[in-house]
C-alpha atoms as a PDB file:
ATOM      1  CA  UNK A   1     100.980  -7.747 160.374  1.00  0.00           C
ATOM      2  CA  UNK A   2      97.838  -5.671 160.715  1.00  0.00           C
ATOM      3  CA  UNK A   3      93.971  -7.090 161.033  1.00  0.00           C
ATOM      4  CA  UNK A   4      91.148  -4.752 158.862  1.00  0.00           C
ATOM      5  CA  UNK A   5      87.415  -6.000 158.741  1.00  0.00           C
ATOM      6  CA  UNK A   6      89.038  -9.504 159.641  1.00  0.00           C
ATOM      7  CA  UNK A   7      91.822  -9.820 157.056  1.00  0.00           C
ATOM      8  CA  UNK A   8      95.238  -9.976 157.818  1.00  0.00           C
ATOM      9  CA  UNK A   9      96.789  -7.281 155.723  1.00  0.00           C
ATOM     10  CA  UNK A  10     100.983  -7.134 155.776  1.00  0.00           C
ATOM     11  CA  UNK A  11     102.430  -3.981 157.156  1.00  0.00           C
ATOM     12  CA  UNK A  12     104.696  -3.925 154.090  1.00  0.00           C
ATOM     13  CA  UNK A  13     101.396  -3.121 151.705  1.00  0.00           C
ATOM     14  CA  UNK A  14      99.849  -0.805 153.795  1.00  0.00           C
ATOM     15  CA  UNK A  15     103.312   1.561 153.691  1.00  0.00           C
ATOM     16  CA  UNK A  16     103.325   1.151 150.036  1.00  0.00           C
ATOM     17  CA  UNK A  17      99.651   2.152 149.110  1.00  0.00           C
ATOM     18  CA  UNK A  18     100.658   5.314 151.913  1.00  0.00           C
ATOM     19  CA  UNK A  19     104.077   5.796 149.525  1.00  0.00           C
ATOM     20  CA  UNK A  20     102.381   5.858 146.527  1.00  0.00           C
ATOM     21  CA  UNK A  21      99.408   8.018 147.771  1.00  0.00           C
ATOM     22  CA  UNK A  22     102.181  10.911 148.668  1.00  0.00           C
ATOM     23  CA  UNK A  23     103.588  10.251 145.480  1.00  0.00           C
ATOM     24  CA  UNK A  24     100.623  10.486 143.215  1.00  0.00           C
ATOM     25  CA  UNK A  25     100.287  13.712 145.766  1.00  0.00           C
ATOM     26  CA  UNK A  26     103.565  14.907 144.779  1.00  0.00           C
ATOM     27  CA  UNK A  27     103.219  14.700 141.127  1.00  0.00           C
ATOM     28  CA  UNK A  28      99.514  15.939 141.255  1.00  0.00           C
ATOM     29  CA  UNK A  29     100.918  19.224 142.969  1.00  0.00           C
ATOM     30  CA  UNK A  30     104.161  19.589 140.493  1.00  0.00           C
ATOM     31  CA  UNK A  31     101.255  19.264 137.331  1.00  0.00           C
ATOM     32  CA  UNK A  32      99.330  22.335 138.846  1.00  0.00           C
ATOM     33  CA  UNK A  33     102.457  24.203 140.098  1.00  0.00           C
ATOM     34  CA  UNK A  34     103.415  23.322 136.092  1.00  0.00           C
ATOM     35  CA  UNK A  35     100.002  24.471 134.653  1.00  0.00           C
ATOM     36  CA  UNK A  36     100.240  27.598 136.674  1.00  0.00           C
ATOM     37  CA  UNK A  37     103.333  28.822 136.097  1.00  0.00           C
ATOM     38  CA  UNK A  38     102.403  28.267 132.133  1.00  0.00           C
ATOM     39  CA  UNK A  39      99.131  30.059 132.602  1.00  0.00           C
ATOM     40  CA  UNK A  40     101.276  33.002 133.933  1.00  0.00           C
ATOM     41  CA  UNK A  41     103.732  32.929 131.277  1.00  0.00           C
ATOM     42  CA  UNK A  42     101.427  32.553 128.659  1.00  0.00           C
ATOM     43  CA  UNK A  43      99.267  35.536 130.344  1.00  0.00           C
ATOM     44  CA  UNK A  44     102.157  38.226 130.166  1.00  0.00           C
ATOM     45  CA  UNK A  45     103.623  36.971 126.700  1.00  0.00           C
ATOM     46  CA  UNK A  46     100.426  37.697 125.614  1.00  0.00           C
ATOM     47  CA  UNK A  47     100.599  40.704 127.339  1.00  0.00           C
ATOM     48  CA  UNK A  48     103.987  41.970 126.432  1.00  0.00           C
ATOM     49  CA  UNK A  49     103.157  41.272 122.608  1.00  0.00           C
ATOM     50  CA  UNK A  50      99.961  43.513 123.459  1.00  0.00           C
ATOM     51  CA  UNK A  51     102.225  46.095 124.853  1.00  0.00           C
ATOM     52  CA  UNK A  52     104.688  45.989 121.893  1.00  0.00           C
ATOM     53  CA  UNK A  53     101.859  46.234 119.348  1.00  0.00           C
ATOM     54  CA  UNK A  54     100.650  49.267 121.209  1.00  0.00           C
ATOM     55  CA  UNK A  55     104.320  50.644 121.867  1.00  0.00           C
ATOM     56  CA  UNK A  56     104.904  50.233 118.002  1.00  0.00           C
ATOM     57  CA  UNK A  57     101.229  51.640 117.088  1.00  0.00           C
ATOM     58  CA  UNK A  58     102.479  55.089 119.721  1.00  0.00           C
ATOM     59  CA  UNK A  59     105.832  55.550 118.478  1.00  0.00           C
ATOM     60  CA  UNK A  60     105.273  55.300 114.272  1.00  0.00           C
ATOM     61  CA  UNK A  61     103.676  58.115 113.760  1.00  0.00           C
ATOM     62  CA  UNK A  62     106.364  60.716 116.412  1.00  0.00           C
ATOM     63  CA  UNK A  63     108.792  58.158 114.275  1.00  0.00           C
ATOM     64  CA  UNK A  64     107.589  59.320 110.879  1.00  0.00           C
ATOM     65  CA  UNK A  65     106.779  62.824 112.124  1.00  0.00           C
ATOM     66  CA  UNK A  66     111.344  63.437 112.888  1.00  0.00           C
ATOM     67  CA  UNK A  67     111.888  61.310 109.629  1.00  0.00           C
ATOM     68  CA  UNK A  68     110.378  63.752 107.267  1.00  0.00           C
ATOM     69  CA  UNK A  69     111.653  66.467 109.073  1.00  0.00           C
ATOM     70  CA  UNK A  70     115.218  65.273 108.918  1.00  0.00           C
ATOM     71  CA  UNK A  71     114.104  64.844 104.950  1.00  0.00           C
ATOM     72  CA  UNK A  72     115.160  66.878 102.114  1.00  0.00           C
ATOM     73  CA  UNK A  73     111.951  68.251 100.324  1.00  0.00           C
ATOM     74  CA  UNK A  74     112.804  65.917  97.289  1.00  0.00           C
ATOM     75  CA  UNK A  75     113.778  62.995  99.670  1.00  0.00           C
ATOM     76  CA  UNK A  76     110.280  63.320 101.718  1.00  0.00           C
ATOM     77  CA  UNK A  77     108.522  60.508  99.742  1.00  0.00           C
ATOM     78  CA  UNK A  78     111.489  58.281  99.470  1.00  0.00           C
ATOM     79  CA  UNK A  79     110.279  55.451 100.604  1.00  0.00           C
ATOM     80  CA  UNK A  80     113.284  54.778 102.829  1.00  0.00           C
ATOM     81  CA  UNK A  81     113.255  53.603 106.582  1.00  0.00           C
ATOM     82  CA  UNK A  82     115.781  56.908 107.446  1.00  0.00           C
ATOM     83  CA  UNK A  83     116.127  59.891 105.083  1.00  0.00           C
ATOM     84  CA  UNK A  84     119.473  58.988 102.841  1.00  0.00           C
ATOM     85  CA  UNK A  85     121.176  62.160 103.756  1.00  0.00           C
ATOM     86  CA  UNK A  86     119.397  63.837 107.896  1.00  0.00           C
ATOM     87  CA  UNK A  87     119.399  67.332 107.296  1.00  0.00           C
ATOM     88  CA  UNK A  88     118.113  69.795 110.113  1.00  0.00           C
ATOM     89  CA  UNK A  89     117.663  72.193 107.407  1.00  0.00           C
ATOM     90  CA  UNK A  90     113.929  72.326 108.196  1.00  0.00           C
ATOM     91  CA  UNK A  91     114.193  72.993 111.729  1.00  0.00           C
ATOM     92  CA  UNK A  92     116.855  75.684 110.482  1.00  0.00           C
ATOM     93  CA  UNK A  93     113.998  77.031 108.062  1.00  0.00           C
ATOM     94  CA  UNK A  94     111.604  77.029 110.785  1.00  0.00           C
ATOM     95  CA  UNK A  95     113.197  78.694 113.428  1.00  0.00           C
ATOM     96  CA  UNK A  96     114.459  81.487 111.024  1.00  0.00           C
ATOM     97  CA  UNK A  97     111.138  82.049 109.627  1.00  0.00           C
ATOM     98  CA  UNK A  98     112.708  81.742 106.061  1.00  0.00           C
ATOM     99  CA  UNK A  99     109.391  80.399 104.254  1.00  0.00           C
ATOM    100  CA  UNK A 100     106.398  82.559 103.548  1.00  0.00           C
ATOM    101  CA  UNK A 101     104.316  80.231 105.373  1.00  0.00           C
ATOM    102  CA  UNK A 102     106.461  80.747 108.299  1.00  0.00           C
ATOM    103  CA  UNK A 103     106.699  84.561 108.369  1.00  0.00           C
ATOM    104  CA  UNK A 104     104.384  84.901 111.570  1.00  0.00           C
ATOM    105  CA  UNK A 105     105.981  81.689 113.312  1.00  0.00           C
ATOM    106  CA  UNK A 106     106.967  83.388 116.483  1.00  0.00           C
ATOM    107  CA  UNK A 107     104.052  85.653 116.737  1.00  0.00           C
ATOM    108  CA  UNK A 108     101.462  82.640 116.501  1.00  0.00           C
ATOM    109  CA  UNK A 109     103.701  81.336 118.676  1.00  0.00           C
ATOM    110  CA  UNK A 110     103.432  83.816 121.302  1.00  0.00           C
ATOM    111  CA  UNK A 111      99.496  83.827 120.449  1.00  0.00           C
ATOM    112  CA  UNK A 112      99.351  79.970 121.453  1.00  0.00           C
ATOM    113  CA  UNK A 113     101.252  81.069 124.598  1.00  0.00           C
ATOM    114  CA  UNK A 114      98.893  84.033 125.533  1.00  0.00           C
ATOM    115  CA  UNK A 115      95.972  82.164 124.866  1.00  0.00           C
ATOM    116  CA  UNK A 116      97.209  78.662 126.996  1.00  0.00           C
ATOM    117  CA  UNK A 117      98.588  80.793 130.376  1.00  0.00           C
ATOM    118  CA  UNK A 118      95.303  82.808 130.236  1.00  0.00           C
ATOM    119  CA  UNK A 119      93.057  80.216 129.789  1.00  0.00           C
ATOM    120  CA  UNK A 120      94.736  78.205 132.424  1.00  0.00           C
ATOM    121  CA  UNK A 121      94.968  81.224 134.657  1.00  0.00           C
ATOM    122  CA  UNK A 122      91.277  82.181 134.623  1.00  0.00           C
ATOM    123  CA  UNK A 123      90.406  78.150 134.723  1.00  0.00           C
ATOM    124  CA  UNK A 124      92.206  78.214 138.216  1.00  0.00           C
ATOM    125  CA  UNK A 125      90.763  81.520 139.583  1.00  0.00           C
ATOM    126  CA  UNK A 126      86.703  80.258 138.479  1.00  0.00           C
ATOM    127  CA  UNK A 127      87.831  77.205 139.373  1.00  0.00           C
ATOM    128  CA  UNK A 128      89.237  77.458 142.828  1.00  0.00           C
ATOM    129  CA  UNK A 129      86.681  80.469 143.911  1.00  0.00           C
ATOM    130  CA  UNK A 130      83.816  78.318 142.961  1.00  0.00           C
ATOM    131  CA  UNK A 131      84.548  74.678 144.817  1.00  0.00           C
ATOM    132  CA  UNK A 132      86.061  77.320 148.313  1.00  0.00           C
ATOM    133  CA  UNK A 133      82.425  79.149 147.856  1.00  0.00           C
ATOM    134  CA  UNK A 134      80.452  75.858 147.376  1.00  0.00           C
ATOM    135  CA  UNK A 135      82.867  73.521 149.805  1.00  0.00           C
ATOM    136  CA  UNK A 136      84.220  75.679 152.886  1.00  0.00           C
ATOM    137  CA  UNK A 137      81.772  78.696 152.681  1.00  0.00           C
ATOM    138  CA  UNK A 138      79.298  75.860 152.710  1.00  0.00           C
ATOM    139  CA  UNK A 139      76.754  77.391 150.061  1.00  0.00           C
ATOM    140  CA  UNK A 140      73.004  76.421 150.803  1.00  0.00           C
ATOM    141  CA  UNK A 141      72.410  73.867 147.984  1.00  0.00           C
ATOM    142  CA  UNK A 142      75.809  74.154 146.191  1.00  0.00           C
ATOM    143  CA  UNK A 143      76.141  70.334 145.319  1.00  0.00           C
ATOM    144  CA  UNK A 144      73.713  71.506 142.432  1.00  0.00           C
ATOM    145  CA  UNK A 145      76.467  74.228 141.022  1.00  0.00           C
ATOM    146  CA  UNK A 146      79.290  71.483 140.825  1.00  0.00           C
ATOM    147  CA  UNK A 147      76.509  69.124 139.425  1.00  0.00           C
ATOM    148  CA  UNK A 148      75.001  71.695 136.786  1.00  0.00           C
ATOM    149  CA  UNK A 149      78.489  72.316 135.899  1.00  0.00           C
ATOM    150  CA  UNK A 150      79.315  68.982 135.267  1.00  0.00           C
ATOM    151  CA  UNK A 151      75.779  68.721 132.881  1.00  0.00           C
ATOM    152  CA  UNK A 152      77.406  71.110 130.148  1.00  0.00           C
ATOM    153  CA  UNK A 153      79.785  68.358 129.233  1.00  0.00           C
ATOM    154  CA  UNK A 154      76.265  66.349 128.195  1.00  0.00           C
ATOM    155  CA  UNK A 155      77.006  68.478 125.082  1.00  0.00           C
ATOM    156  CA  UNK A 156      79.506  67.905 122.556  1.00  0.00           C
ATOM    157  CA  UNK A 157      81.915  71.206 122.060  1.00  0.00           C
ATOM    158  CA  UNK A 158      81.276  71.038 118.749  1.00  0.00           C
ATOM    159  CA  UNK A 159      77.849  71.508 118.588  1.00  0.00           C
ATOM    160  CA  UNK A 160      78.304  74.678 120.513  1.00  0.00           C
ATOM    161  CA  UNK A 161      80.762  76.252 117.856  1.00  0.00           C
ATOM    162  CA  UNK A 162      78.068  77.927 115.885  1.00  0.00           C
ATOM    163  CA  UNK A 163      76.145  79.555 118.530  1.00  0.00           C
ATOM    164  CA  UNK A 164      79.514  80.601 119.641  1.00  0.00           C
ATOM    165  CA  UNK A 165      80.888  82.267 116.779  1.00  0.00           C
ATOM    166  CA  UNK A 166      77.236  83.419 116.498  1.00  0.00           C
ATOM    167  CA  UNK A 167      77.616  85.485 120.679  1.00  0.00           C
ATOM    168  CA  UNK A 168      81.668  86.324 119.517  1.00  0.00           C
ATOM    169  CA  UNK A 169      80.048  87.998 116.522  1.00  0.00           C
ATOM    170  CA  UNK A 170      77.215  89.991 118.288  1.00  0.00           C
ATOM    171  CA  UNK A 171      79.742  91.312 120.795  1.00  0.00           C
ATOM    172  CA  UNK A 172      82.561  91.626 118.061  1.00  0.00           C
ATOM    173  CA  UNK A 173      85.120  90.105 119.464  1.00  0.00           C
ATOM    174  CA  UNK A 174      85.850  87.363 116.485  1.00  0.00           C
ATOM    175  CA  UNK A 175      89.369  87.317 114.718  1.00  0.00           C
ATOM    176  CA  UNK A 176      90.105  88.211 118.449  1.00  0.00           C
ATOM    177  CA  UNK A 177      92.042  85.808 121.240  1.00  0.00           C
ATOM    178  CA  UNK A 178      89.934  86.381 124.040  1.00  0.00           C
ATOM    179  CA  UNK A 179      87.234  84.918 121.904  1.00  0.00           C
ATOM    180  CA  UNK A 180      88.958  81.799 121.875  1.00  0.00           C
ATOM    181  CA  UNK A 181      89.722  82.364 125.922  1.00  0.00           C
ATOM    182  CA  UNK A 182      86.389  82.447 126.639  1.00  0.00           C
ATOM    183  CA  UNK A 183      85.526  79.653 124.869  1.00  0.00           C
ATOM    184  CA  UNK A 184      87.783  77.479 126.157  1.00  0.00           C
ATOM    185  CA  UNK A 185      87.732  78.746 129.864  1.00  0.00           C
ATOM    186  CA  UNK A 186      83.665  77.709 129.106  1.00  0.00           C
ATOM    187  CA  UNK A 187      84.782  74.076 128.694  1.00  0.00           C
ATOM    188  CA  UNK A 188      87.474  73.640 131.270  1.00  0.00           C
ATOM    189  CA  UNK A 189      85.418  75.493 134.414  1.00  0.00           C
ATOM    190  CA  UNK A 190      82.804  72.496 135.068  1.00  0.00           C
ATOM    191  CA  UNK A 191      86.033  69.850 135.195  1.00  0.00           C
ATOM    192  CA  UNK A 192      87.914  72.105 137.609  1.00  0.00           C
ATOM    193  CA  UNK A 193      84.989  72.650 139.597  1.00  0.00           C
ATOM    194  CA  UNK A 194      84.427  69.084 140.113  1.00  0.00           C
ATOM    195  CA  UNK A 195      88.380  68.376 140.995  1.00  0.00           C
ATOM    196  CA  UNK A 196      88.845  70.869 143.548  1.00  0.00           C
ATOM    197  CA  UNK A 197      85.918  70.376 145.326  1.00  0.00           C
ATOM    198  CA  UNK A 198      86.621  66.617 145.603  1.00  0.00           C
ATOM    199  CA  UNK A 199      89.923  67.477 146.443  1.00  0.00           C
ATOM    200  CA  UNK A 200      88.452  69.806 148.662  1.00  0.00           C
ATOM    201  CA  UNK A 201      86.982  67.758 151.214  1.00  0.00           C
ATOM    202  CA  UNK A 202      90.535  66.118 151.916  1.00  0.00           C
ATOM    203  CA  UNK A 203      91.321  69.676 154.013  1.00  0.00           C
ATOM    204  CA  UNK A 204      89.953  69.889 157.251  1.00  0.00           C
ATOM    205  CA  UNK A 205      87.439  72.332 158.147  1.00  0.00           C
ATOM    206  CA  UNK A 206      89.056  73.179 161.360  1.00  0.00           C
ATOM    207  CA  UNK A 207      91.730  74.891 159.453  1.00  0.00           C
ATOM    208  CA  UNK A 208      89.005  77.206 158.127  1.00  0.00           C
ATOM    209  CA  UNK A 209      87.691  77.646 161.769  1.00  0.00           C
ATOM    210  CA  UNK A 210      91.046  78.640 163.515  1.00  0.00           C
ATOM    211  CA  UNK A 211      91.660  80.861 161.232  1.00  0.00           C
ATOM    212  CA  UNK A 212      88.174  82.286 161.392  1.00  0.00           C
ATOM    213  CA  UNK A 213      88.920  82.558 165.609  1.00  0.00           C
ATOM    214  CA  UNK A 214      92.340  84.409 164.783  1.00  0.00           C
ATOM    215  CA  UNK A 215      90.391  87.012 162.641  1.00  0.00           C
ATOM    216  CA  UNK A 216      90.756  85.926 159.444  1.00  0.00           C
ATOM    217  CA  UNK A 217      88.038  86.643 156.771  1.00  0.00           C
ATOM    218  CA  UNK A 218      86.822  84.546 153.871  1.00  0.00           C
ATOM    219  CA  UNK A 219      89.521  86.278 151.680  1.00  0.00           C
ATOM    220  CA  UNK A 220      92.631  85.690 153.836  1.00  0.00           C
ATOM    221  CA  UNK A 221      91.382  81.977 154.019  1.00  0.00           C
ATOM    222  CA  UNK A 222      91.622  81.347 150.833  1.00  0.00           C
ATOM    223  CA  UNK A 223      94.654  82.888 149.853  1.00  0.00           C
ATOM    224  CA  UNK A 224      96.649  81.783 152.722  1.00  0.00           C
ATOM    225  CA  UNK A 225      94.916  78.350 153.515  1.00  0.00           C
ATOM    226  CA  UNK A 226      93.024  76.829 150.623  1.00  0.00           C
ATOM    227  CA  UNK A 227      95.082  77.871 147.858  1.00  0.00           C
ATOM    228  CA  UNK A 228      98.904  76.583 148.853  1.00  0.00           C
ATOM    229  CA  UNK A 229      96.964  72.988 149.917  1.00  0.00           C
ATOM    230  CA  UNK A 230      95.392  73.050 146.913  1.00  0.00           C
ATOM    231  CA  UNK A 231      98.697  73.330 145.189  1.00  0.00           C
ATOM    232  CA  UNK A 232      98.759  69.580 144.026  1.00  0.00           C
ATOM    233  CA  UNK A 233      95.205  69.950 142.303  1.00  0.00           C
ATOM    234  CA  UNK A 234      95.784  73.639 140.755  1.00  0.00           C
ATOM    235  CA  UNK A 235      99.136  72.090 139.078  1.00  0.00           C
ATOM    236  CA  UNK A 236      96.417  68.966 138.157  1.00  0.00           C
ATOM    237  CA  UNK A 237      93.967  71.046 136.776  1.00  0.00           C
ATOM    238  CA  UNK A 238      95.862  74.350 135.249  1.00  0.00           C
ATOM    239  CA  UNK A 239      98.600  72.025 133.028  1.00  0.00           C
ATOM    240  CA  UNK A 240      94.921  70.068 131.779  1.00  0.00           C
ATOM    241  CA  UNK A 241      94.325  73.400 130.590  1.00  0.00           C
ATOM    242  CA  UNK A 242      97.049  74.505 129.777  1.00  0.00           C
ATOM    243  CA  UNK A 243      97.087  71.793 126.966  1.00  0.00           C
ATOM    244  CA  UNK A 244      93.463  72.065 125.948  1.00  0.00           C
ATOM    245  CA  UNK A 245      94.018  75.553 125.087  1.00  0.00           C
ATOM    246  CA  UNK A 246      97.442  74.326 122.950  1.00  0.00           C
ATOM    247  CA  UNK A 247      96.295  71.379 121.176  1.00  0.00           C
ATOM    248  CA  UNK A 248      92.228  73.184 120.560  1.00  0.00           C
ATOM    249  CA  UNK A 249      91.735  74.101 117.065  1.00  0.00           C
ATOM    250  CA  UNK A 250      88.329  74.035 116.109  1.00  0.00           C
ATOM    251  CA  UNK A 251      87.652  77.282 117.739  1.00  0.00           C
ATOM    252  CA  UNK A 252      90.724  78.438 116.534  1.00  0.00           C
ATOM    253  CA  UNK A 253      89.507  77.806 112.876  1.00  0.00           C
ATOM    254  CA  UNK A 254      86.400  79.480 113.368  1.00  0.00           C
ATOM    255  CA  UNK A 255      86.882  82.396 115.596  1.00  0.00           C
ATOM    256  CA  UNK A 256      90.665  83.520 114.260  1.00  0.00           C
ATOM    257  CA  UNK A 257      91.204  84.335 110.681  1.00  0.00           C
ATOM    258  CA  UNK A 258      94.066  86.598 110.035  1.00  0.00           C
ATOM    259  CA  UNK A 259      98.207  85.112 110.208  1.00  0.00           C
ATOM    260  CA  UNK A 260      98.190  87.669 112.858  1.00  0.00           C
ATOM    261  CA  UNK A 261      95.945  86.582 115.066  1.00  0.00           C
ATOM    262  CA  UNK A 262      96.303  82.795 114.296  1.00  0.00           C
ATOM    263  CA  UNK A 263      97.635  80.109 116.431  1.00  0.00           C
ATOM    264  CA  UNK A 264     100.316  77.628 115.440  1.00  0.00           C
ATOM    265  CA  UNK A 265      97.600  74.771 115.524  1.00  0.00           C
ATOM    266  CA  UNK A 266      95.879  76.601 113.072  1.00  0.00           C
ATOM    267  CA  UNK A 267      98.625  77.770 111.290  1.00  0.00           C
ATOM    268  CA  UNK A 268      99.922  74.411 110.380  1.00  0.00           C
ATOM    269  CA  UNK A 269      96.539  73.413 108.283  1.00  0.00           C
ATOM    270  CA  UNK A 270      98.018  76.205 106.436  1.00  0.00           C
ATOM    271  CA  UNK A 271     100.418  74.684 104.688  1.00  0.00           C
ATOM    272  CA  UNK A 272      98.251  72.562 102.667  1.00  0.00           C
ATOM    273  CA  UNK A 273      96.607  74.947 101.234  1.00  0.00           C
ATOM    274  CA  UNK A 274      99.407  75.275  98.439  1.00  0.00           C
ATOM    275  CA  UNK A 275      99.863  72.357  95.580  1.00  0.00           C
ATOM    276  CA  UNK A 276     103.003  71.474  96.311  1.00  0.00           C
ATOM    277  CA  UNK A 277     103.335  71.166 100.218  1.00  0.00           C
ATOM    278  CA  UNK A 278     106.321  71.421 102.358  1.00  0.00           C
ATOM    279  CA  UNK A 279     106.015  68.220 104.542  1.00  0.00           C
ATOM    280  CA  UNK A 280     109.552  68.523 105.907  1.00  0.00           C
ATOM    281  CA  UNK A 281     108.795  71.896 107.421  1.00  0.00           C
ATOM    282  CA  UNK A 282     105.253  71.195 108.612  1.00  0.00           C
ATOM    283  CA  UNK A 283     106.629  68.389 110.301  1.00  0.00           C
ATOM    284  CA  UNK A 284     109.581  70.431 111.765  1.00  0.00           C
ATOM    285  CA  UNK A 285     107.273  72.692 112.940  1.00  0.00           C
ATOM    286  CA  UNK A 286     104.940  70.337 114.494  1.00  0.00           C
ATOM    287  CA  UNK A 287     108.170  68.749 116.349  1.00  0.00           C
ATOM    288  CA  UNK A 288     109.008  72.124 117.853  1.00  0.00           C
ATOM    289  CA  UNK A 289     105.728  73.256 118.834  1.00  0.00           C
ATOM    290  CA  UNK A 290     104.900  69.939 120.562  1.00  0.00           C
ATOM    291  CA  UNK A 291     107.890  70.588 122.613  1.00  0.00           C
ATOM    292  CA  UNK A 292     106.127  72.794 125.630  1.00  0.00           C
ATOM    293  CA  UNK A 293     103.318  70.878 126.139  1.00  0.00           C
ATOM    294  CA  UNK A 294     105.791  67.929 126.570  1.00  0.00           C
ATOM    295  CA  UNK A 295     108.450  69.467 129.166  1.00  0.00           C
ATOM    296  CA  UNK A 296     105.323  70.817 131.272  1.00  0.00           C
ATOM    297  CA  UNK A 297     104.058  67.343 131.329  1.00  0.00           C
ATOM    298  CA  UNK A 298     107.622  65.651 132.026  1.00  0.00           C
ATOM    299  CA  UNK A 299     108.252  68.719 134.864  1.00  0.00           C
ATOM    300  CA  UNK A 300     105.002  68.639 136.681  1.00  0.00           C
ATOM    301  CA  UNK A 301     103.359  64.868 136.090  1.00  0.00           C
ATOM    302  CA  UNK A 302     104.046  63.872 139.701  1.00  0.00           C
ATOM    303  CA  UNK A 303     102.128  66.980 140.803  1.00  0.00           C
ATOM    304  CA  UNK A 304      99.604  65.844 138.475  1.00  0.00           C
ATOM    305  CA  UNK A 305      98.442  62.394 139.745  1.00  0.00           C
ATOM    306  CA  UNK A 306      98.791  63.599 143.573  1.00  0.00           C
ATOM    307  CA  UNK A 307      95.840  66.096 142.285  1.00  0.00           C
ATOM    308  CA  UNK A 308      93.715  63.715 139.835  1.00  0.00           C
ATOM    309  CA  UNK A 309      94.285  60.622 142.349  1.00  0.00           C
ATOM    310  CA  UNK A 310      93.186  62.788 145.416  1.00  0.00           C
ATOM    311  CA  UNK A 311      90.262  65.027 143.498  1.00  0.00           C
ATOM    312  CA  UNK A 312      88.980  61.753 141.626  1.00  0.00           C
ATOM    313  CA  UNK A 313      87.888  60.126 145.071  1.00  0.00           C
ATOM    314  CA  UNK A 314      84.540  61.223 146.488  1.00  0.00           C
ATOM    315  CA  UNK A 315      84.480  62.172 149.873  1.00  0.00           C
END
């Protein structure tokens, strides 16, 4: 027995309203353990049917793409989920050159090639010379090069396709590949700029200054200093590109006009040009030449987000 505000209140009652306080507790914490762990499943169904939907909305077209080019010609517009009778005959075709359309294959090939290592190469040499000049050479007022750079990007590359051909004219140098180097090293400078000179500022200066006490000049720092701990941002930077060389063809179009001169991207738009066109090989050929810029990616993407993650943080 137990006396409250003068009342005798049974020991037996008080225990019991304590018993079912913990148990109203109890069930009041399994409802919100309950609603959470439905909130969390409900959050990542959603999300994984997101994901799928995307996944599916990615894969259809690479899908469709290796479907007509396992096609016969006639079999192309089928209908069916998977070509009747997979033939490689296209890829065959392709690599052999053995269609009219195809006779320059490996040439434009080779042109794509020449024109992705040397726009990548003189990206990286601008590129690197630039941020060491404006970062570790510390260059009175250089924050306003990397920041002027980074203005050109204000306007659209295609707006700046006419005045281009327009300068490529003057100097003669269309239906020529360094046109299309030029142009391109134009539009990939300002972003290399800004990477290496973020990424930059993660080397320490003292570096620069021991070597300066040991007799080095600004040339030997660079070369044997900057440049191999730069190496995750050059990789970054030279396979970005790399690939905006390969996959440009605007400037392409307009700057390259002969089969000779041509690169694949433009040679593909090609191939509708007849009334009849040859799907299965246009696809083939697509497959093959998006093969490179996919095993560069694949071979050096762990190199590549050391050098975006690191050069996308300002110091």
């Amino acid at each position: 027995m137990s006396v409250t505000y003068g009342r005798t209140v049974p020991a037996g009652g008080k225990l019991a309203r304590k018993t079912d306080a913990g148990a109203v507790r109890k069930v009041e914490r399994r409802k919100s353990q309950l609603n959470y762990r439905l909130r969390r499943y409900g959050t990542e169904a959603v999300a994984m049917l997101f994901g799928l939907v995307i996944a599916i909305w990615s894969i259809t077209p690479i899908y469709n793409m290796w479907m007509i080019a396992l096609a016969t010609h006639d079999g192309v517009f089928a209908g069916n989920i998977w070509p009747e009778h997979p033939t490689l005959q296209a890829f065959v075709v392709v690599i052999t050159e053995n269609f009219w359309y195809l006779a320059n294959f490996w040439h434009q090939f080779g042109n794509s090639f020449y024109v992705g290592l040397m726009v990548m190469f003189l990206t990286l040499l601008i590129g690197s010379l630039a941020s060491f000049t404006v970062g570790r050479l510390r260059l009175r007022l250089g924050w306003m090069l990397t920041n002027a750079a980074l203005m050109t990007y204000v306007i659209p590359a295609s707006f700046l396709a006419i005045p281009f051909y327009r300068i490529m004219q003057v100097y003669g140098l269309t239906n020529n590949l360094w046109s299309v180097i030029a142009a391109l090293t134009t539009f990939a400078t300002p972003y290399a700029i800004f990477i290496f000179s973020q990424y930059g500022k993660s080397i320490p200066m003292e570096l620069d200054e021991s070597a300066r006490i040991d007799g080095a000049n600004p040339l030997q720092i660079y070369y044997r200093i900057y440049l191999p701990l730069m190496a995750p941002a050059l990789v970054a930077v030279g396979t970005y590109a790399l690939l905006l060389a390969w996959n440009e063809y605007l400037y392409n179009f307009l700057l390259l006009s002969t089969p000779q001169s041509m690169t694949v991207a433009v040679a593909l738009a090609q191939f509708l040009n007849s009334d009849e066109s040859p799907w299965n090989f246009m696809m083939a050929t697509a497959i093959i030449y998006a093969m490179p810029p996919i095993i560069l990616y694949y071979g050096f993407r762990r190199y590549m987000a050391a050098g975006l993650t690191m050069g996308g943080v300002k110091g």
